[in-house]
PDB file of N, CA and C in Angstrom:
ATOM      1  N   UNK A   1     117.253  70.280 112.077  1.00  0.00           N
ATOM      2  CA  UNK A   1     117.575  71.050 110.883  1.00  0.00           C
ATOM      3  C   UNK A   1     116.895  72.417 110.967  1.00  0.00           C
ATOM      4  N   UNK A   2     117.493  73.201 110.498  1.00  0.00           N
ATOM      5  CA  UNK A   2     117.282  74.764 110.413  1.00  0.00           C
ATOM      6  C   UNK A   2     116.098  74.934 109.393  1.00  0.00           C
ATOM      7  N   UNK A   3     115.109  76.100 109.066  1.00  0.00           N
ATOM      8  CA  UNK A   3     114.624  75.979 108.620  1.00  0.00           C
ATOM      9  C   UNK A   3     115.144  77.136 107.767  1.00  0.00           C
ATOM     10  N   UNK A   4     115.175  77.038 106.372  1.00  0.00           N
ATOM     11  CA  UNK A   4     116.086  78.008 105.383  1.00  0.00           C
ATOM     12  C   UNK A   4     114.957  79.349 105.772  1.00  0.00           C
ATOM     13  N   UNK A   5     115.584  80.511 105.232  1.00  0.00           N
ATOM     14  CA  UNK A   5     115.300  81.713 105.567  1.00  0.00           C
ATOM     15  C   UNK A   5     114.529  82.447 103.974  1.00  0.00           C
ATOM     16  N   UNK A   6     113.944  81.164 103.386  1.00  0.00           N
ATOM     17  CA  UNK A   6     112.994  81.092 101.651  1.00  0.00           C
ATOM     18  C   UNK A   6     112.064  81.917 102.712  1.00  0.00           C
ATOM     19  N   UNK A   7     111.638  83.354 101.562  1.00  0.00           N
ATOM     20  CA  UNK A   7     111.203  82.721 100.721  1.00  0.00           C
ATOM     21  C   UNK A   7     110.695  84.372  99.594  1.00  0.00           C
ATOM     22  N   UNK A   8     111.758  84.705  99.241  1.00  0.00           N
ATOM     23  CA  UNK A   8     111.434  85.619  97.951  1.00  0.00           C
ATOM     24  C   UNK A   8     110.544  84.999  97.210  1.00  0.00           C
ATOM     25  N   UNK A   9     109.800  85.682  96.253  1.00  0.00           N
ATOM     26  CA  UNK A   9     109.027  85.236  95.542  1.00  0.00           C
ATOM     27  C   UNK A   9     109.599  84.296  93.843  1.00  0.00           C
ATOM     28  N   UNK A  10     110.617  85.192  93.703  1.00  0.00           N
ATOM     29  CA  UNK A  10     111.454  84.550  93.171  1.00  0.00           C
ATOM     30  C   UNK A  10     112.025  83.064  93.259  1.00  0.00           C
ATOM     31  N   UNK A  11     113.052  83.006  94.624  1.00  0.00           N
ATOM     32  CA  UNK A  11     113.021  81.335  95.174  1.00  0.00           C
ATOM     33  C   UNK A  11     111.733  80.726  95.364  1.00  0.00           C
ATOM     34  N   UNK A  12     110.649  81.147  95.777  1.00  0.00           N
ATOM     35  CA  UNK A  12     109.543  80.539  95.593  1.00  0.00           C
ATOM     36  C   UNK A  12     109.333  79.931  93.748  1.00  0.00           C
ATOM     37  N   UNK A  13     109.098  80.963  93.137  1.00  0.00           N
ATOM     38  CA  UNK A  13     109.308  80.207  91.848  1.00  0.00           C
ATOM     39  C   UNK A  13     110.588  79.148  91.303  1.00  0.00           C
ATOM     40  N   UNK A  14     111.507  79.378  91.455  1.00  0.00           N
ATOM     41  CA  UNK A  14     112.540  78.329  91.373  1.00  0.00           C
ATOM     42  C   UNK A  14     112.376  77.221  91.660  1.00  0.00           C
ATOM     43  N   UNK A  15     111.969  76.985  93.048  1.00  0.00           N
ATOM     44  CA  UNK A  15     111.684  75.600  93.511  1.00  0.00           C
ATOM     45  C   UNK A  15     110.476  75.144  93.111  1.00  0.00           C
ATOM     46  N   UNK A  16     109.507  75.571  92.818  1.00  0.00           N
ATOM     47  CA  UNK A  16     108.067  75.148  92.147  1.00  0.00           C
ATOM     48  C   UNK A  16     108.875  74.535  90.766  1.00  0.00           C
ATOM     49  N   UNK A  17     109.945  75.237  89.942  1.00  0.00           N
ATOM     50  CA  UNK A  17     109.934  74.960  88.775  1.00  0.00           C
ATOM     51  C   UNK A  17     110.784  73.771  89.037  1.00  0.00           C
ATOM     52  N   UNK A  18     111.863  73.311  89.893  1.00  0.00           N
ATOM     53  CA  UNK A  18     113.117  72.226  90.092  1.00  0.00           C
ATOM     54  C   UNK A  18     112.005  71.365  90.824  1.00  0.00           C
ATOM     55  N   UNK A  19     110.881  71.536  91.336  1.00  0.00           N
ATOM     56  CA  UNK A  19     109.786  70.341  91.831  1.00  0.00           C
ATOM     57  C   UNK A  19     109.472  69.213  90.545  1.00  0.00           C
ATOM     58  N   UNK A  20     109.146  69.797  89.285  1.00  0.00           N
ATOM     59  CA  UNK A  20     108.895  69.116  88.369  1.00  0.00           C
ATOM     60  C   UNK A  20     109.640  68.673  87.366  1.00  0.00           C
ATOM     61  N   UNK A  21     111.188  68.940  87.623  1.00  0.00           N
ATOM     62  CA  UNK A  21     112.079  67.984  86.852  1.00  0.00           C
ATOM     63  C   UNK A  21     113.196  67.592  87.630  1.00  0.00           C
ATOM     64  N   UNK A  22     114.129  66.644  87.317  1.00  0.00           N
ATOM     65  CA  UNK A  22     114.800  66.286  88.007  1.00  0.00           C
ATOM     66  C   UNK A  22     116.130  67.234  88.121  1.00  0.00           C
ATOM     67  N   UNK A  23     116.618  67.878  86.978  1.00  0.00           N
ATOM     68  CA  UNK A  23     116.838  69.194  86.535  1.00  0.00           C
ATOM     69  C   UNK A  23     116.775  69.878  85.548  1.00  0.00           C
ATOM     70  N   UNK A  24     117.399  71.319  85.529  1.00  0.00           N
ATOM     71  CA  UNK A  24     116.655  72.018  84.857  1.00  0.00           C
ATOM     72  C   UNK A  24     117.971  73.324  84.616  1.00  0.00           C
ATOM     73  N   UNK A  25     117.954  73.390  83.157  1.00  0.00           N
ATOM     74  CA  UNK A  25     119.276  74.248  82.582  1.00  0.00           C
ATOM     75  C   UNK A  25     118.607  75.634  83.036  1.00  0.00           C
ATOM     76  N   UNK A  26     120.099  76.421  83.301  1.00  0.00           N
ATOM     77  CA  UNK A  26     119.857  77.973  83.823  1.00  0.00           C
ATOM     78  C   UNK A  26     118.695  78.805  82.515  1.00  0.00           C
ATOM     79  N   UNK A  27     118.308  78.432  81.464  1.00  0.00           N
ATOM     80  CA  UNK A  27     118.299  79.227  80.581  1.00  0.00           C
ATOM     81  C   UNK A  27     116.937  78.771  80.985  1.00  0.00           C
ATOM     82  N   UNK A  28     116.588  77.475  81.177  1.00  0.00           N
ATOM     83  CA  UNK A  28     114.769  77.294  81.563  1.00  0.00           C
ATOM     84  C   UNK A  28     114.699  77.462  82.912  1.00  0.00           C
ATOM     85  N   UNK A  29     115.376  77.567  83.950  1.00  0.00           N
ATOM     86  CA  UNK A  29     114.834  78.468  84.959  1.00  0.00           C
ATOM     87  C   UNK A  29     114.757  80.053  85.181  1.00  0.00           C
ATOM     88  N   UNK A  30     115.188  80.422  84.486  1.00  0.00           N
ATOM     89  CA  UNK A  30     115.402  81.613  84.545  1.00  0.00           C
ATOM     90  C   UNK A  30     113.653  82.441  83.997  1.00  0.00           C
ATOM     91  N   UNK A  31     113.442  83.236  84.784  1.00  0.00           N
ATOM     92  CA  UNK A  31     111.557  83.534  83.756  1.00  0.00           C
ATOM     93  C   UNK A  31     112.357  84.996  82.751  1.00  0.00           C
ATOM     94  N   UNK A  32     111.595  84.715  82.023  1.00  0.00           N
ATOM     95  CA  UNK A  32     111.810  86.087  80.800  1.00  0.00           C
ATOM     96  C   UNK A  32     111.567  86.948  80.986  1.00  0.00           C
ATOM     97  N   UNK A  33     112.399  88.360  80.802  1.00  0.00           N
ATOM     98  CA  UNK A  33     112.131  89.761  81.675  1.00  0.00           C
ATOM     99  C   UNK A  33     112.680  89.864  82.144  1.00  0.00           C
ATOM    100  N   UNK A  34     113.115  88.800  83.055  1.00  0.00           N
ATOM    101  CA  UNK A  34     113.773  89.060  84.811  1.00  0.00           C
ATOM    102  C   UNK A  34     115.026  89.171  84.258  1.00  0.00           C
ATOM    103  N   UNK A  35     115.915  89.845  85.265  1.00  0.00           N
ATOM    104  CA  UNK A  35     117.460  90.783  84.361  1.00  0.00           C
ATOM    105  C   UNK A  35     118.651  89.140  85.129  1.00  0.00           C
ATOM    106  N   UNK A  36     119.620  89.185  84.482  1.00  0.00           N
ATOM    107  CA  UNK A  36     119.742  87.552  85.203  1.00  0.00           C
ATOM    108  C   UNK A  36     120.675  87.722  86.330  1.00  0.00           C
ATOM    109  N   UNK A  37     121.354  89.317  86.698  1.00  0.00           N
ATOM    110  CA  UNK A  37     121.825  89.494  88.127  1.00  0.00           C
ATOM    111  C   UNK A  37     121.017  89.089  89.139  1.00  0.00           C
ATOM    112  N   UNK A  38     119.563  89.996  88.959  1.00  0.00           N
ATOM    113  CA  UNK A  38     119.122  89.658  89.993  1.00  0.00           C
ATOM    114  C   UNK A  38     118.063  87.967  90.319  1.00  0.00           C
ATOM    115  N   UNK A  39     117.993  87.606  88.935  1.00  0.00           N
ATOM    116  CA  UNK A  39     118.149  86.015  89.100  1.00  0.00           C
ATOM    117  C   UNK A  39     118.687  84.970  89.703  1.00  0.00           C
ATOM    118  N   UNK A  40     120.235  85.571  89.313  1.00  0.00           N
ATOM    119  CA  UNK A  40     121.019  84.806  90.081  1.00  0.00           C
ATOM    120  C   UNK A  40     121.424  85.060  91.391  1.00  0.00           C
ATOM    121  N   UNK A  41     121.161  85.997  91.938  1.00  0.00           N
ATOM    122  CA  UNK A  41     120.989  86.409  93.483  1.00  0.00           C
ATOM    123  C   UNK A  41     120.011  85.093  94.224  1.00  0.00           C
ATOM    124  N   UNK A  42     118.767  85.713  93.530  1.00  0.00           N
ATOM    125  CA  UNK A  42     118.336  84.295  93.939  1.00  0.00           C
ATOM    126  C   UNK A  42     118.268  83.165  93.946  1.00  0.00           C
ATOM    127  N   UNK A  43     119.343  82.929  93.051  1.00  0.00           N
ATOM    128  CA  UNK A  43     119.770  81.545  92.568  1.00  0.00           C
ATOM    129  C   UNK A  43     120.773  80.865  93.539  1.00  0.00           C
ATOM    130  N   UNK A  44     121.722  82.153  94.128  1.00  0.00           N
ATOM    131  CA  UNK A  44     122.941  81.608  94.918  1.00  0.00           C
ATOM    132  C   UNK A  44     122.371  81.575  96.204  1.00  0.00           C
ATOM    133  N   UNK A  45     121.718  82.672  96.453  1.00  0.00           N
ATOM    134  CA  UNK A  45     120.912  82.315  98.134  1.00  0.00           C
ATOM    135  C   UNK A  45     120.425  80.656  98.186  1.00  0.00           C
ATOM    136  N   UNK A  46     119.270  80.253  97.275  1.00  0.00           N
ATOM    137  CA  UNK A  46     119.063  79.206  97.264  1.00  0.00           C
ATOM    138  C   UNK A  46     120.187  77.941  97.533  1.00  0.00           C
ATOM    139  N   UNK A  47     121.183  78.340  96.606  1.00  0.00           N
ATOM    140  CA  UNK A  47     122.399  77.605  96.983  1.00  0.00           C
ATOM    141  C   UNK A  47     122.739  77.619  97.899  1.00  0.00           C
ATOM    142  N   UNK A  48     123.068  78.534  98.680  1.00  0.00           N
ATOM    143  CA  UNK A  48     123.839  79.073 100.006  1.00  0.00           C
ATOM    144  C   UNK A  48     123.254  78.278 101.027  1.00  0.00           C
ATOM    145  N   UNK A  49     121.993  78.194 100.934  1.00  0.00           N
ATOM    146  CA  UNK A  49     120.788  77.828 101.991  1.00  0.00           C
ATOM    147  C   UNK A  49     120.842  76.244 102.094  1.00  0.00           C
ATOM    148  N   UNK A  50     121.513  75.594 100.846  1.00  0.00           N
ATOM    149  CA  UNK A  50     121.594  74.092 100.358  1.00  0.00           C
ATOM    150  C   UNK A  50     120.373  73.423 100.069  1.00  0.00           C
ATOM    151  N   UNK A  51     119.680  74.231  99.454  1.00  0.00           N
ATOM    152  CA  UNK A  51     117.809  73.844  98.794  1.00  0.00           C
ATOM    153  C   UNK A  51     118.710  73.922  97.504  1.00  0.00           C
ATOM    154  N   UNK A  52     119.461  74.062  96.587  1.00  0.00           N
ATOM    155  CA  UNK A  52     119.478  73.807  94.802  1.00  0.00           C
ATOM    156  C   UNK A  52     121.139  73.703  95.006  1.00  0.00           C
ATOM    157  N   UNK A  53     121.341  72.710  93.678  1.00  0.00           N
ATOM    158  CA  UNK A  53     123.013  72.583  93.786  1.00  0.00           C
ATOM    159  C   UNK A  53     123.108  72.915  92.109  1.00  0.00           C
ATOM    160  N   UNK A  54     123.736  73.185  91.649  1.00  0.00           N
ATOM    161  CA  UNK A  54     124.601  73.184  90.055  1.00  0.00           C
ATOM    162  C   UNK A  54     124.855  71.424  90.108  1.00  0.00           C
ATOM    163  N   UNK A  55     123.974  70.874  88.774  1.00  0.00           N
ATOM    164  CA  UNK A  55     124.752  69.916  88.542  1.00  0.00           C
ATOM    165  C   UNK A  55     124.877  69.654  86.874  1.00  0.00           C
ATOM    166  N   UNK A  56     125.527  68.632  86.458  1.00  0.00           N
ATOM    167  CA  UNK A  56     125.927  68.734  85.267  1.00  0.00           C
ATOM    168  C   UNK A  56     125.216  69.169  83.974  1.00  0.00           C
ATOM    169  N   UNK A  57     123.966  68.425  84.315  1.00  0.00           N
ATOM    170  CA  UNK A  57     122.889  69.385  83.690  1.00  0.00           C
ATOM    171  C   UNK A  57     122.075  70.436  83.227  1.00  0.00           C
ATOM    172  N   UNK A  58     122.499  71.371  85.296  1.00  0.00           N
ATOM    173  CA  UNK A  58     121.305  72.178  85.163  1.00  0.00           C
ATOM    174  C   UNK A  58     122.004  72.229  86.457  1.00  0.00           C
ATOM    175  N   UNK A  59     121.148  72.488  87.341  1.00  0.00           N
ATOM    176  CA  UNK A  59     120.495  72.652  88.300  1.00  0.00           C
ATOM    177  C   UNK A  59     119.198  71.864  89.043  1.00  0.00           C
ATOM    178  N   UNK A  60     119.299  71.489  90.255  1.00  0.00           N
ATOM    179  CA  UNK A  60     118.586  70.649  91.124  1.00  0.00           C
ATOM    180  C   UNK A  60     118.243  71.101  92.506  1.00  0.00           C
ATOM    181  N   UNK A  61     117.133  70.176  93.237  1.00  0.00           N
ATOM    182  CA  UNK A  61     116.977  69.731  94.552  1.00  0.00           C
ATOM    183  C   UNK A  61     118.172  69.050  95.076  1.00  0.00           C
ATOM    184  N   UNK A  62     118.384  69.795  95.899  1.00  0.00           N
ATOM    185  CA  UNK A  62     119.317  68.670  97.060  1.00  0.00           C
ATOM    186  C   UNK A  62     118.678  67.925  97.963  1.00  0.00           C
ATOM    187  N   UNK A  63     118.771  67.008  98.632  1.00  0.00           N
ATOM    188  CA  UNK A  63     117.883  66.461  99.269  1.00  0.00           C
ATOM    189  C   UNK A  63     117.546  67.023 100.670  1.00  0.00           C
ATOM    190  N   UNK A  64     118.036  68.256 101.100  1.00  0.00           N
ATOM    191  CA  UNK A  64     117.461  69.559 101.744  1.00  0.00           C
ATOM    192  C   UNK A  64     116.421  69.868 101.168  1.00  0.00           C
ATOM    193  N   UNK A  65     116.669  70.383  99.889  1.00  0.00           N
ATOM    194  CA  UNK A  65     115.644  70.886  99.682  1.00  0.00           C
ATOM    195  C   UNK A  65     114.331  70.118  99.013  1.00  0.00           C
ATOM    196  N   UNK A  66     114.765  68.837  98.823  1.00  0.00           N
ATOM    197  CA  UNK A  66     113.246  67.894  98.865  1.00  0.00           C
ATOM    198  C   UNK A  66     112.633  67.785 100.042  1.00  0.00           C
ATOM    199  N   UNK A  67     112.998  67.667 100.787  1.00  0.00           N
ATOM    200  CA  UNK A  67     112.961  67.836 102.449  1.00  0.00           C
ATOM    201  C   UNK A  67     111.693  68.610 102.206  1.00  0.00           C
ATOM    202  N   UNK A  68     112.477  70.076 101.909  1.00  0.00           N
ATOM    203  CA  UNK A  68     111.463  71.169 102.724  1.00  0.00           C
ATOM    204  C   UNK A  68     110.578  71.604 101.670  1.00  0.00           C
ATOM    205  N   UNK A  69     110.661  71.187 100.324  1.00  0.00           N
ATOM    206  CA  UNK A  69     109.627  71.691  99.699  1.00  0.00           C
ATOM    207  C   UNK A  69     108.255  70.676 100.179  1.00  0.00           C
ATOM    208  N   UNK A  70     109.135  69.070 100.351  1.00  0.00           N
ATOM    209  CA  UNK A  70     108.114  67.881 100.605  1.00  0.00           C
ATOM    210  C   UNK A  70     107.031  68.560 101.726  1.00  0.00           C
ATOM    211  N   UNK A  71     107.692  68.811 102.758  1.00  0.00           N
ATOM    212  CA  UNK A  71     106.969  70.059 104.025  1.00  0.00           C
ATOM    213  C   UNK A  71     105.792  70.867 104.031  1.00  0.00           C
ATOM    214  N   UNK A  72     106.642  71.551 103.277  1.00  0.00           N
ATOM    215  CA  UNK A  72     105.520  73.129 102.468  1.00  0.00           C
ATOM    216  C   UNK A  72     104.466  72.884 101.803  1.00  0.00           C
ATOM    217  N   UNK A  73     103.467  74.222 101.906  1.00  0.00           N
ATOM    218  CA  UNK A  73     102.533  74.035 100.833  1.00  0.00           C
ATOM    219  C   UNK A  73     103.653  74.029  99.976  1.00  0.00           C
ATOM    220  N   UNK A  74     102.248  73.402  98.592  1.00  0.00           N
ATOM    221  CA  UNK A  74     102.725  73.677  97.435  1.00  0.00           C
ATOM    222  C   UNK A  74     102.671  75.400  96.956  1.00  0.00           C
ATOM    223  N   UNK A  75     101.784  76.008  97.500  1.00  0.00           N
ATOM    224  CA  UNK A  75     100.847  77.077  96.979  1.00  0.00           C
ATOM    225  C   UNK A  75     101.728  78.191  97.452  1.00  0.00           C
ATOM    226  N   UNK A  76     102.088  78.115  98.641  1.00  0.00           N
ATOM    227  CA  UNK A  76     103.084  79.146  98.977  1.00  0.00           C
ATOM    228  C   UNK A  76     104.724  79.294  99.221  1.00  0.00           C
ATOM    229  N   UNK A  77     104.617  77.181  99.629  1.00  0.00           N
ATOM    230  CA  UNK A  77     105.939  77.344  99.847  1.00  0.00           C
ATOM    231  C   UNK A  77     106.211  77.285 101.364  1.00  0.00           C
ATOM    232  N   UNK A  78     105.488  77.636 102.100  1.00  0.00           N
ATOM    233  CA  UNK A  78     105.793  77.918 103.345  1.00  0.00           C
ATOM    234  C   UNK A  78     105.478  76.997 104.405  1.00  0.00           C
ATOM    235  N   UNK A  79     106.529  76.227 105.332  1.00  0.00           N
ATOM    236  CA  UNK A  79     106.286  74.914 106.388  1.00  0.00           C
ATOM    237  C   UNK A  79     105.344  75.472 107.272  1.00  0.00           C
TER     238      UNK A  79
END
């Protein structure tokens, strides 16, 4: 397996936040301030990469991306 090409600081926060629920609606991942274009930039990379999927809920881990967060520090993120 490839190793995804994470890790804006941004996707770094995303996945810290989809670590602690099983999912999680766009409106609570999203941090306040942040404009939600460029949110969702990092939202679809993540997707793209197959670390977070849209699901009925919210938004999730795919089991890629349990994989590689399981890997990583917690602290940075990085395998």
């Amino acid at each position: 397996m490839l190793e995804p090409k994470v890790m804006h600081h941004i996707q770094r926060d995303i996945l810290r936040t989809l670590l602690s629920a099983p999912s999680v609606r766009f409106k609570d991942l999203k941090p306040a301030g942040l404009e939600s274009n460029i949110f969702m930039y990092h939202l679809k990379t993540l997707i793209k990469e197959g670390l977070v999927e849209k699901e009925e809920g919210g938004y999730g881990l795919t089991s890629a991306g349990k994989h590689f967060v399981d890997r990583a520090n917690l602290a940075s993120l990085k395998v």
